[in-house]
N, C-alpha and C. Protein backbone atom coordinates (compact mmCIF):
# COMPACT_ATOMS: atom_id res chain seq x y z
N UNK A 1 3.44 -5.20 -7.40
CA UNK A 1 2.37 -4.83 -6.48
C UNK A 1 1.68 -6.10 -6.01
N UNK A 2 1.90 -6.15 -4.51
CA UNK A 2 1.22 -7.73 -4.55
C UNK A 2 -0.75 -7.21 -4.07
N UNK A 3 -1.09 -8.32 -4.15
CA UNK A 3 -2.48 -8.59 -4.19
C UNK A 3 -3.54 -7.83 -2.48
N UNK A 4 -4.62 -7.03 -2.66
CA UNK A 4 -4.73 -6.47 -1.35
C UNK A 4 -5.31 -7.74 -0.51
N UNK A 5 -5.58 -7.34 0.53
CA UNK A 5 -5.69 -8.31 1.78
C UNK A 5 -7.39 -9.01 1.09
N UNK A 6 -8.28 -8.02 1.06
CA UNK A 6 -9.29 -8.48 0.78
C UNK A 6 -9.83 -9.61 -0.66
N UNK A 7 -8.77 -9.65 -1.32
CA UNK A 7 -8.76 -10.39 -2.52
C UNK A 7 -8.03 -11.28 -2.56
N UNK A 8 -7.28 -11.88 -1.32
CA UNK A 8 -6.40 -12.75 -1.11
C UNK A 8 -7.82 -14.47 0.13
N UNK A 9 -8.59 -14.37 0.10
CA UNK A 9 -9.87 -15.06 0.46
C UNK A 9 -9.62 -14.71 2.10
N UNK A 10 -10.40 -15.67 2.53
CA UNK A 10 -10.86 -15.47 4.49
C UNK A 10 -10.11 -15.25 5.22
N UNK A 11 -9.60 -14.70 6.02
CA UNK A 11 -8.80 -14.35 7.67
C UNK A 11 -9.63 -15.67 8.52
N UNK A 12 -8.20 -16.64 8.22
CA UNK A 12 -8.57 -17.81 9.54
C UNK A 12 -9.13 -17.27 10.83
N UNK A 13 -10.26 -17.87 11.26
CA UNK A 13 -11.04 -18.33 12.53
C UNK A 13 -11.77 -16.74 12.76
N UNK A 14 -12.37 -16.10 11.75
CA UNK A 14 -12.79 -14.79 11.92
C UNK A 14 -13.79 -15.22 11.57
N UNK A 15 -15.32 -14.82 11.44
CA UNK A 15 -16.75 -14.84 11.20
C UNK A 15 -16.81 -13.97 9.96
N UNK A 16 -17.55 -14.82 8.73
CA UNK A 16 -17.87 -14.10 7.70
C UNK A 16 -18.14 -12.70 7.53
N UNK A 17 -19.25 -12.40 8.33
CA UNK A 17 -19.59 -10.87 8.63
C UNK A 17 -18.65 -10.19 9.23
N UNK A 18 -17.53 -10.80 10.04
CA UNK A 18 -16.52 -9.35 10.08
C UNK A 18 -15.10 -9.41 9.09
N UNK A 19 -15.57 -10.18 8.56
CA UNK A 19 -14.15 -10.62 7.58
C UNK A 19 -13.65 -9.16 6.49
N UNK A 20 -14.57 -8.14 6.07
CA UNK A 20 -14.58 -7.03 5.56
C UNK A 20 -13.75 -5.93 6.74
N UNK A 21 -13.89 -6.27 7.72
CA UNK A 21 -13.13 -5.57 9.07
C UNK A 21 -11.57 -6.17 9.61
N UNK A 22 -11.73 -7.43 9.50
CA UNK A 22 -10.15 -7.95 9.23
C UNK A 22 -8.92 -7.64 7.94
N UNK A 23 -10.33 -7.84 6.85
CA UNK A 23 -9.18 -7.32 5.57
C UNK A 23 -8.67 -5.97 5.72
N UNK A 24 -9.49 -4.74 6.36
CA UNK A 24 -8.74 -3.68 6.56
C UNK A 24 -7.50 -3.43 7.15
N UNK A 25 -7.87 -4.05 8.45
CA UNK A 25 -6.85 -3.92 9.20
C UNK A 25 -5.63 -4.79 8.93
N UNK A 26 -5.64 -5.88 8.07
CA UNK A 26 -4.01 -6.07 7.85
C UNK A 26 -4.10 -5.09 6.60
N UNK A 27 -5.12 -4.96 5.69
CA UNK A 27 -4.34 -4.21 4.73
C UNK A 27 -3.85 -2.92 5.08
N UNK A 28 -4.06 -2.47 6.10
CA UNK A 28 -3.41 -1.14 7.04
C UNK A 28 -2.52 -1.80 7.48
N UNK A 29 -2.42 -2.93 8.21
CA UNK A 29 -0.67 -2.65 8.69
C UNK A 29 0.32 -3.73 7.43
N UNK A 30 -0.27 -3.59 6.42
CA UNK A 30 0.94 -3.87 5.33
C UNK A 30 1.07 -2.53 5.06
N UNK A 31 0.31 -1.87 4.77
CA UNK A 31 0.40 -0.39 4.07
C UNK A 31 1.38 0.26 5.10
N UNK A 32 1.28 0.38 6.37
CA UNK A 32 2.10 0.95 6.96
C UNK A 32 3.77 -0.15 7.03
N UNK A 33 3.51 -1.08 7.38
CA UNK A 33 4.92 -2.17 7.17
C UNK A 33 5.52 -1.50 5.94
N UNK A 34 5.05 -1.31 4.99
CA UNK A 34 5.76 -1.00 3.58
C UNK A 34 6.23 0.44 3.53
N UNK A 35 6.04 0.89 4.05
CA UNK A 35 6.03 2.87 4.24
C UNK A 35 6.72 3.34 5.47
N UNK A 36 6.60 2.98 6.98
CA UNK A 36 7.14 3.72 7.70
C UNK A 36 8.25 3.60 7.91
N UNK A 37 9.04 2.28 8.23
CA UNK A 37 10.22 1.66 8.53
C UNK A 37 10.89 3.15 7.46
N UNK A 38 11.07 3.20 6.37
CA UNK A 38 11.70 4.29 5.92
C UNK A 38 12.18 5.62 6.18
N UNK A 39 10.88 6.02 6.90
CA UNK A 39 10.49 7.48 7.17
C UNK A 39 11.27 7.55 8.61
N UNK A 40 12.30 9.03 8.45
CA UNK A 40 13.24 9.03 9.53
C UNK A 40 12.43 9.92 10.59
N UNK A 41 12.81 9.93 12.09
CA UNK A 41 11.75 10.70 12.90
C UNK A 41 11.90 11.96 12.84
N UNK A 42 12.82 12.90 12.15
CA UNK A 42 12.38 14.61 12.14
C UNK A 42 11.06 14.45 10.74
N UNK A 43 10.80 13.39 9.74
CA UNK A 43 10.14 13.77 8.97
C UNK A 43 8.48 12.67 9.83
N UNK A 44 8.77 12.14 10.94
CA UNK A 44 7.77 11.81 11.13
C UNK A 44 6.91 12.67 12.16
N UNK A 45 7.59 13.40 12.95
CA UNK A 45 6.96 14.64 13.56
C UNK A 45 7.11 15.63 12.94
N UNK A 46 7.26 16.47 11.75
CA UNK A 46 7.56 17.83 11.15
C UNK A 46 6.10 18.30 11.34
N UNK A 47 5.91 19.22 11.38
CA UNK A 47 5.04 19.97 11.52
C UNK A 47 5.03 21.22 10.62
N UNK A 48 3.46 21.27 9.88
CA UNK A 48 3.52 21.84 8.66
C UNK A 48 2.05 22.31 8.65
N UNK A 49 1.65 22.46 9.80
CA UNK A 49 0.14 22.88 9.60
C UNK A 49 -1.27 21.88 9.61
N UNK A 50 -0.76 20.94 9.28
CA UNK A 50 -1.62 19.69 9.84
C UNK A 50 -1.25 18.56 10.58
N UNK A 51 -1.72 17.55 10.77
CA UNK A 51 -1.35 16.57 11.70
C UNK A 51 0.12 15.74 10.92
N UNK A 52 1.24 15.45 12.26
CA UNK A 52 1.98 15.31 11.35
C UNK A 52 2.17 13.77 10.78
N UNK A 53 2.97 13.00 10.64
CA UNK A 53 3.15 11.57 10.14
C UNK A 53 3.08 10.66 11.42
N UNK A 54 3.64 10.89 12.28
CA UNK A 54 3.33 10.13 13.53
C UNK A 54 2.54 10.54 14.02
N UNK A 55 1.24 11.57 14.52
CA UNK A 55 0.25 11.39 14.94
C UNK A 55 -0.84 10.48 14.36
N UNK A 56 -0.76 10.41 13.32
CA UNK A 56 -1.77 9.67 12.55
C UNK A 56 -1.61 7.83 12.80
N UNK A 57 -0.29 7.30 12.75
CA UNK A 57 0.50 6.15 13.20
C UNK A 57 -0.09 5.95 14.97
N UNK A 58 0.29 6.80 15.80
CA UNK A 58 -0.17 7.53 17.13
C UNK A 58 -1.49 7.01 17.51
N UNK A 59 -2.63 8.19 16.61
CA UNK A 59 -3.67 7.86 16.79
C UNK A 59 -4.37 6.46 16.63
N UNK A 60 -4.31 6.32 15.46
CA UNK A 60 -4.77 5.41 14.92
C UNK A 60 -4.74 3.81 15.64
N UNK A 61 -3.46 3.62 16.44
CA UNK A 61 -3.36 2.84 17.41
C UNK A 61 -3.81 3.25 18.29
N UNK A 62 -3.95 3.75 19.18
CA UNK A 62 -4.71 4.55 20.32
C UNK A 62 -6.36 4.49 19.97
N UNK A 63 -7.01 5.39 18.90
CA UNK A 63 -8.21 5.08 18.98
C UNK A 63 -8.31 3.45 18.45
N UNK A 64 -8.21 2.61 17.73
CA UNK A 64 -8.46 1.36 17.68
C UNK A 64 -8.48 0.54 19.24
N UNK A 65 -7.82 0.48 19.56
CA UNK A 65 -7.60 0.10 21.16
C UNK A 65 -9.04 0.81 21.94
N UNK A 66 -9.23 2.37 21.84
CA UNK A 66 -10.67 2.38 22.54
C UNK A 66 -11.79 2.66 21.81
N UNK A 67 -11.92 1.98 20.50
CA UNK A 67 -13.25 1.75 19.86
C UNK A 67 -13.49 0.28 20.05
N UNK A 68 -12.02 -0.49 20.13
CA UNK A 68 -12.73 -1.95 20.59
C UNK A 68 -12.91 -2.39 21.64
N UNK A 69 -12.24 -1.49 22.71
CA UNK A 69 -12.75 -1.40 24.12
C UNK A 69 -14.49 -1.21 24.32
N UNK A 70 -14.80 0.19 23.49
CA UNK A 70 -15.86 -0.01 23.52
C UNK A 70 -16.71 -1.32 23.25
N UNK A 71 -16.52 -1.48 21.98
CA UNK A 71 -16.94 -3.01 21.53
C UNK A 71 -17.53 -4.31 22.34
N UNK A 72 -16.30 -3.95 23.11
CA UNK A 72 -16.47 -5.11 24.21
C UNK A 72 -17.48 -5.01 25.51
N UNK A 73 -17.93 -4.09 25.66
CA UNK A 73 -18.81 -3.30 26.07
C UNK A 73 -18.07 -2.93 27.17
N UNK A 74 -16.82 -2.31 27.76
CA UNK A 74 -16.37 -1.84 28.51
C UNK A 74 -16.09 0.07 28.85
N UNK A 75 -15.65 0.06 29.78
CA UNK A 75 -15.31 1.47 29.44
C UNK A 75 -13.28 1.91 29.31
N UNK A 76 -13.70 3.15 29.21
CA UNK A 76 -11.94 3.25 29.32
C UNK A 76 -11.32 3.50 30.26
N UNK A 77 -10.23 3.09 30.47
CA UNK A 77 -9.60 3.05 31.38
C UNK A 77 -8.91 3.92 32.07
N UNK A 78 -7.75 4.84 32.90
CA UNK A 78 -6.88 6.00 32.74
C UNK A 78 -5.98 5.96 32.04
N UNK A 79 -5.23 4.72 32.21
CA UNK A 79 -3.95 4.55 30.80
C UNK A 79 -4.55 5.16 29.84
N UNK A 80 -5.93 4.45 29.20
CA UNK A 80 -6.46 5.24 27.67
C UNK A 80 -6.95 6.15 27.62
N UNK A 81 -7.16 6.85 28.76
CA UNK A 81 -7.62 8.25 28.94
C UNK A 81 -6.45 9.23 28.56
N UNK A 82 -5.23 8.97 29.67
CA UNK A 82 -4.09 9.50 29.23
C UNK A 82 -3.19 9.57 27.55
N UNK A 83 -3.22 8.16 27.57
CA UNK A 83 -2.78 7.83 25.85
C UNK A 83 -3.32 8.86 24.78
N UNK A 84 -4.79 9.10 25.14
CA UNK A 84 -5.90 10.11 23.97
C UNK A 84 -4.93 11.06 24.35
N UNK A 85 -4.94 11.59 25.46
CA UNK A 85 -4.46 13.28 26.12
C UNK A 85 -2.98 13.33 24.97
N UNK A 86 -2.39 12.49 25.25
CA UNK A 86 -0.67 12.46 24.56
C UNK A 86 -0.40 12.41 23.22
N UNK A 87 -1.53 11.69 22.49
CA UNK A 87 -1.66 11.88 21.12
C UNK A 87 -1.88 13.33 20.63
N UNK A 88 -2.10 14.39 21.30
CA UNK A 88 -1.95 15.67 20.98
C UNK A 88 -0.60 16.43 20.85
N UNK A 89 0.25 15.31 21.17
CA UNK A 89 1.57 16.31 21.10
C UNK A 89 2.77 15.55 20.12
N UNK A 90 3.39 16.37 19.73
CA UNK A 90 4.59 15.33 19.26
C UNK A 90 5.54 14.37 20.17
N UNK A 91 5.65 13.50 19.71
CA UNK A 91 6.59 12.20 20.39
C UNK A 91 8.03 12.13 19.70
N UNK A 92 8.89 12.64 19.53
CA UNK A 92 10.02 12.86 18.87
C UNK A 92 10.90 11.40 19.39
N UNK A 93 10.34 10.81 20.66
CA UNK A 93 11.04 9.66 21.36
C UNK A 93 10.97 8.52 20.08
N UNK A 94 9.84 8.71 19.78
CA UNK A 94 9.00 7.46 18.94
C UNK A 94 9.39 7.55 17.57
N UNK A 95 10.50 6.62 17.53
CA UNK A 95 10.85 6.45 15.56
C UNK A 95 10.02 5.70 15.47
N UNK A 96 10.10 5.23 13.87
CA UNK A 96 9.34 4.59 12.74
C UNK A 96 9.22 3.25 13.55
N UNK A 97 10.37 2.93 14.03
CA UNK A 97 10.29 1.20 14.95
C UNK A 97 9.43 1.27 15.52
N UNK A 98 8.81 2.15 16.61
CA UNK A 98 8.58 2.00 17.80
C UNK A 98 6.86 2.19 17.49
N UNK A 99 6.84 3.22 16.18
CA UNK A 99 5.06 3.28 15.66
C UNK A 99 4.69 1.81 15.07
N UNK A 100 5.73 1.51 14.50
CA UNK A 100 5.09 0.33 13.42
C UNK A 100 4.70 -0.69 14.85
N UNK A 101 5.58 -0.64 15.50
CA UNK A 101 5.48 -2.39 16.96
C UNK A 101 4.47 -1.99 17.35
N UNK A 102 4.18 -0.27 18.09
CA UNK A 102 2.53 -0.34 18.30
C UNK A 102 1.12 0.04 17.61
N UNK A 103 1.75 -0.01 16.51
CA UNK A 103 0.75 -0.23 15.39
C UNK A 103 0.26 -1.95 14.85
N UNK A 104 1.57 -2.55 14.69
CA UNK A 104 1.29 -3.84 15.02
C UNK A 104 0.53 -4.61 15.96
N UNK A 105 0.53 -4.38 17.32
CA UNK A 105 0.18 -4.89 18.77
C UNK A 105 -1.07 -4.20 18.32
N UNK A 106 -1.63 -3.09 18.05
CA UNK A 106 -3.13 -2.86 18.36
C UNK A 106 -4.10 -3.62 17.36
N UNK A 107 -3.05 -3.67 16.15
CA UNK A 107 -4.03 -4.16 15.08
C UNK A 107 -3.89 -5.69 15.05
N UNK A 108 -2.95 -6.30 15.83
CA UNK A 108 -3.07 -7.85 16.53
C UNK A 108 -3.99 -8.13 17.52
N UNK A 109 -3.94 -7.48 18.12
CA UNK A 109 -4.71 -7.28 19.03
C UNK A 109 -6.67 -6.95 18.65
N UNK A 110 -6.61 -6.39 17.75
CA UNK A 110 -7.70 -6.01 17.11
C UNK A 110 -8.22 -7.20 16.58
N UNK A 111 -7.75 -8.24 15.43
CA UNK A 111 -7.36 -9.14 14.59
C UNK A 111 -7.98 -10.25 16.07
N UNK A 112 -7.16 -10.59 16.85
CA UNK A 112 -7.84 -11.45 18.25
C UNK A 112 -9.27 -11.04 18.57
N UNK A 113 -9.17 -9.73 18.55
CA UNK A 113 -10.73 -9.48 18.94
C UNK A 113 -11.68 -9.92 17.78
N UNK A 114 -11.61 -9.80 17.28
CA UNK A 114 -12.20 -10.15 15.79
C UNK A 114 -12.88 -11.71 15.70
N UNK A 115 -11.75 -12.45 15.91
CA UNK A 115 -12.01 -14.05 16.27
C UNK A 115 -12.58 -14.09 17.00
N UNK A 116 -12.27 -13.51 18.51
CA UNK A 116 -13.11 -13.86 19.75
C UNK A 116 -14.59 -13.67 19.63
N UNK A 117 -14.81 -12.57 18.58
CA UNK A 117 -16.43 -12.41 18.56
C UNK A 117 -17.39 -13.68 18.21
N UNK A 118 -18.26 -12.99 19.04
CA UNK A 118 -19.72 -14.39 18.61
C UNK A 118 -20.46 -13.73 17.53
N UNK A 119 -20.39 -13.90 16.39
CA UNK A 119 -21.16 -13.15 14.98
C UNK A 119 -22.85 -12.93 15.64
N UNK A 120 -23.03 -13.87 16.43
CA UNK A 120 -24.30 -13.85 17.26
C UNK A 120 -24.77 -12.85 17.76
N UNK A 121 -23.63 -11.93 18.24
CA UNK A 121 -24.09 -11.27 19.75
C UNK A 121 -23.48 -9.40 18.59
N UNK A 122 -23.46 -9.49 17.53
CA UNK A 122 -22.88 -8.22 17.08
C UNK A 122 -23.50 -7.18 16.87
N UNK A 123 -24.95 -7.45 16.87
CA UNK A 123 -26.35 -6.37 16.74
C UNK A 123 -26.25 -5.85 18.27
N UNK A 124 -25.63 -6.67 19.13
CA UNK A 124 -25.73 -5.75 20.61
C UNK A 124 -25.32 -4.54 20.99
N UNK A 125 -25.82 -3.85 21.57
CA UNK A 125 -25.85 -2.29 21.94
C UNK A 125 -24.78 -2.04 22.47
N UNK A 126 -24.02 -1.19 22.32
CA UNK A 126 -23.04 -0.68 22.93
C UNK A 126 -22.95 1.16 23.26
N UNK A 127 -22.23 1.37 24.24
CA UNK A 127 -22.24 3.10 24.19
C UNK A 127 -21.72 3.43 24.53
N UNK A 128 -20.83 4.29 23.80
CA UNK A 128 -19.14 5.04 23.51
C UNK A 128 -19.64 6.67 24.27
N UNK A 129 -18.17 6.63 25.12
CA UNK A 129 -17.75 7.73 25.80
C UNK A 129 -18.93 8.12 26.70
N UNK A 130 -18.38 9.37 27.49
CA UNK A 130 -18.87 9.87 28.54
C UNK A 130 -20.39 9.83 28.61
N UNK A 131 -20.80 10.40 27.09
CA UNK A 131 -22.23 10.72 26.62
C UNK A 131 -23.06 9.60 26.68
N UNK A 132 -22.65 8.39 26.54
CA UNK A 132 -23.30 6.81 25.96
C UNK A 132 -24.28 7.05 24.73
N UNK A 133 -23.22 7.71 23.71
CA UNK A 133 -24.10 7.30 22.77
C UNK A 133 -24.09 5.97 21.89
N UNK A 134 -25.00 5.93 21.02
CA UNK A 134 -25.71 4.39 21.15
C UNK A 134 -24.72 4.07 19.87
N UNK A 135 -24.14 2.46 19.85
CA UNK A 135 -23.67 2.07 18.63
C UNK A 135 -23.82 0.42 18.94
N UNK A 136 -23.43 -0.61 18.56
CA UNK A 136 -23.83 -1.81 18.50
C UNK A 136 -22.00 -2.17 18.31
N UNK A 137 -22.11 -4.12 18.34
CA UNK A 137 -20.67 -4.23 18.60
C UNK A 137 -20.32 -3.92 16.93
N UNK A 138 -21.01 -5.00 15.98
CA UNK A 138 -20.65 -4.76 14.59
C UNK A 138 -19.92 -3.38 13.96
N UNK A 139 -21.33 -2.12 14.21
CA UNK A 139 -20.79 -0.69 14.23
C UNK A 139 -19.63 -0.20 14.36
N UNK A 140 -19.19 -0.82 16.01
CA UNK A 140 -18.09 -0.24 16.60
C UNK A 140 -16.25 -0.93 15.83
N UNK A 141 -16.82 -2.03 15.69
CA UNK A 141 -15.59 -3.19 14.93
C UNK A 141 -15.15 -2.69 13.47
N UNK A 142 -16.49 -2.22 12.59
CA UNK A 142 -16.23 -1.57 11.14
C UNK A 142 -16.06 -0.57 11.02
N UNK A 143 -16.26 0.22 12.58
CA UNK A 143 -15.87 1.97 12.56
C UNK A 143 -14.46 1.49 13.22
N UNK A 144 -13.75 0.88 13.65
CA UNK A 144 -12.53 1.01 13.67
C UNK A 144 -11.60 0.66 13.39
N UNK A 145 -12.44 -0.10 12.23
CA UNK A 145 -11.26 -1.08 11.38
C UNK A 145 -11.18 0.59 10.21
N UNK A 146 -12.34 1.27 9.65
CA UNK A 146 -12.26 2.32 8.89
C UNK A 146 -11.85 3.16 9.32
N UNK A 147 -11.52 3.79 10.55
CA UNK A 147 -11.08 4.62 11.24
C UNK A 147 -9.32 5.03 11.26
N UNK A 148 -9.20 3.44 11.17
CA UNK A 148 -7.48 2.76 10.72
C UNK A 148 -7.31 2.94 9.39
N UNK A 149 -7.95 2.40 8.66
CA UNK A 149 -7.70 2.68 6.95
C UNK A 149 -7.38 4.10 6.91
N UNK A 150 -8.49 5.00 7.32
CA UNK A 150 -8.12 6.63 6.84
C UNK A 150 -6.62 7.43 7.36
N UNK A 151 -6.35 6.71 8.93
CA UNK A 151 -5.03 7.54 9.05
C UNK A 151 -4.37 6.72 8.41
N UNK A 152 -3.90 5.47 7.82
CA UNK A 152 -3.21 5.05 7.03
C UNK A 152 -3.04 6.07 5.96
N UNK A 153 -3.78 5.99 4.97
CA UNK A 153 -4.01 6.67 3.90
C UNK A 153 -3.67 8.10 4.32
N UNK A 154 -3.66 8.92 5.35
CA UNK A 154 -3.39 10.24 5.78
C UNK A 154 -1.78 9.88 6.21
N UNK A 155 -1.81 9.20 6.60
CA UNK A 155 -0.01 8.90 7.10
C UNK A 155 0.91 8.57 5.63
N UNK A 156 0.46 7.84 4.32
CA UNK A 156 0.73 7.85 3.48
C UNK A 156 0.98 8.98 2.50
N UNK A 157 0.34 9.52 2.44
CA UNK A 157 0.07 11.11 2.09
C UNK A 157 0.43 12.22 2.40
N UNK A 158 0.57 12.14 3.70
CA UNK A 158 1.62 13.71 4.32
C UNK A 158 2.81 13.05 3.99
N UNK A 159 3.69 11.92 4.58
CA UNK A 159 4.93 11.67 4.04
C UNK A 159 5.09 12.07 2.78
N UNK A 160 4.56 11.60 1.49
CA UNK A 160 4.97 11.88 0.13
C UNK A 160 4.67 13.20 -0.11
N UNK A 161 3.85 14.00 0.50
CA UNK A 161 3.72 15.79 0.56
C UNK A 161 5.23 16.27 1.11
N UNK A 162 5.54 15.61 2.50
CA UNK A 162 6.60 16.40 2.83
C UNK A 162 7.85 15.75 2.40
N UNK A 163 8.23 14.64 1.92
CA UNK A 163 9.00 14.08 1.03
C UNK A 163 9.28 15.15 -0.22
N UNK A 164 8.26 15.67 -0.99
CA UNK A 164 8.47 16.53 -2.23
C UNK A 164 8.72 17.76 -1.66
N UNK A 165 8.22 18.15 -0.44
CA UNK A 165 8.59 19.61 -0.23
C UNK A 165 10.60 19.41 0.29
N UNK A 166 10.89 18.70 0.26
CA UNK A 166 12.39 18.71 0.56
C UNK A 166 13.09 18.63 -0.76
């Protein structure tokens, strides 16, 4: 069992205060590096009454991408409008390769954003979706670095559920 991300010391060129938000997110995409590559695609879309193994992979890239959109204080775009809409359905196109690369890219991508921040400017206001309700950048960076941890841990978990039910 090697050592988790957060006990391994700092994420080069990241700001102390979000360094608790970097360790998640690689320790989510080791957790997934180590787990999906395996998982073949009828067991990553099966459907069993809850969300299945690739929606969670799905989501989880998808919302990260527009919680740090938010972040940035932007809005969303139609691509990510659409992307949300599609995460409702199964993707049977999308093997284990194709979740992990854009699971990778968002949480690289995430990981860049991370650096780019000014630790300065992270108490600043921000406001997510249609409604604008109120969140700050910090908020938005540790709600979606946690946001990632949980479908990890849910993507981990239905596999070994539907793994035993076979």
């Amino acid at each position: 069992m090697s050592t988790e991300a957060w006990l391994q010391g700092p994420i080069p060129d990241i700001a102390p205060v979000l360094q608790p938000a970097a360790h998640a997110l690689v320790q989510a995409q080791r957790d997934v590096a180590a787990l999906a590559p395996g998982v073949d695609t009828d067991l990553l879309w099966r459907e069993r009454g809850a969300a299945t193994p690739g929606f969670h992979l799905l989501h989880l890239a998808g919302a990260l991408d527009r919680i740090y959109t938010y972040a940035r204080g932007e809005v969303l775009n139609d691509e990510q409008k659409a992307a949300l809409r599609a995460e409702a359905v199964a993707h049977p196109e999308l093997d284990a390769t194709a979740l992990v690369t854009l699971v990778n890219e968002r949480i690289g991508g995430a990981l860049d954003q991370l650096r780019a921040t000014d630790p300065g400017r992270v108490l600043e206001e921000r406001r997510v979706g249609r409604a604008g309700l109120p969140s700050n950048v910090l908020g938005l960076l540790f709600h979606g670095a946690e946001h990632t941890t949980r479908h990890v841990g849910q993507f981990i978990s239905t596999v070994k559920l539907l793994r035993y039910e076979d």
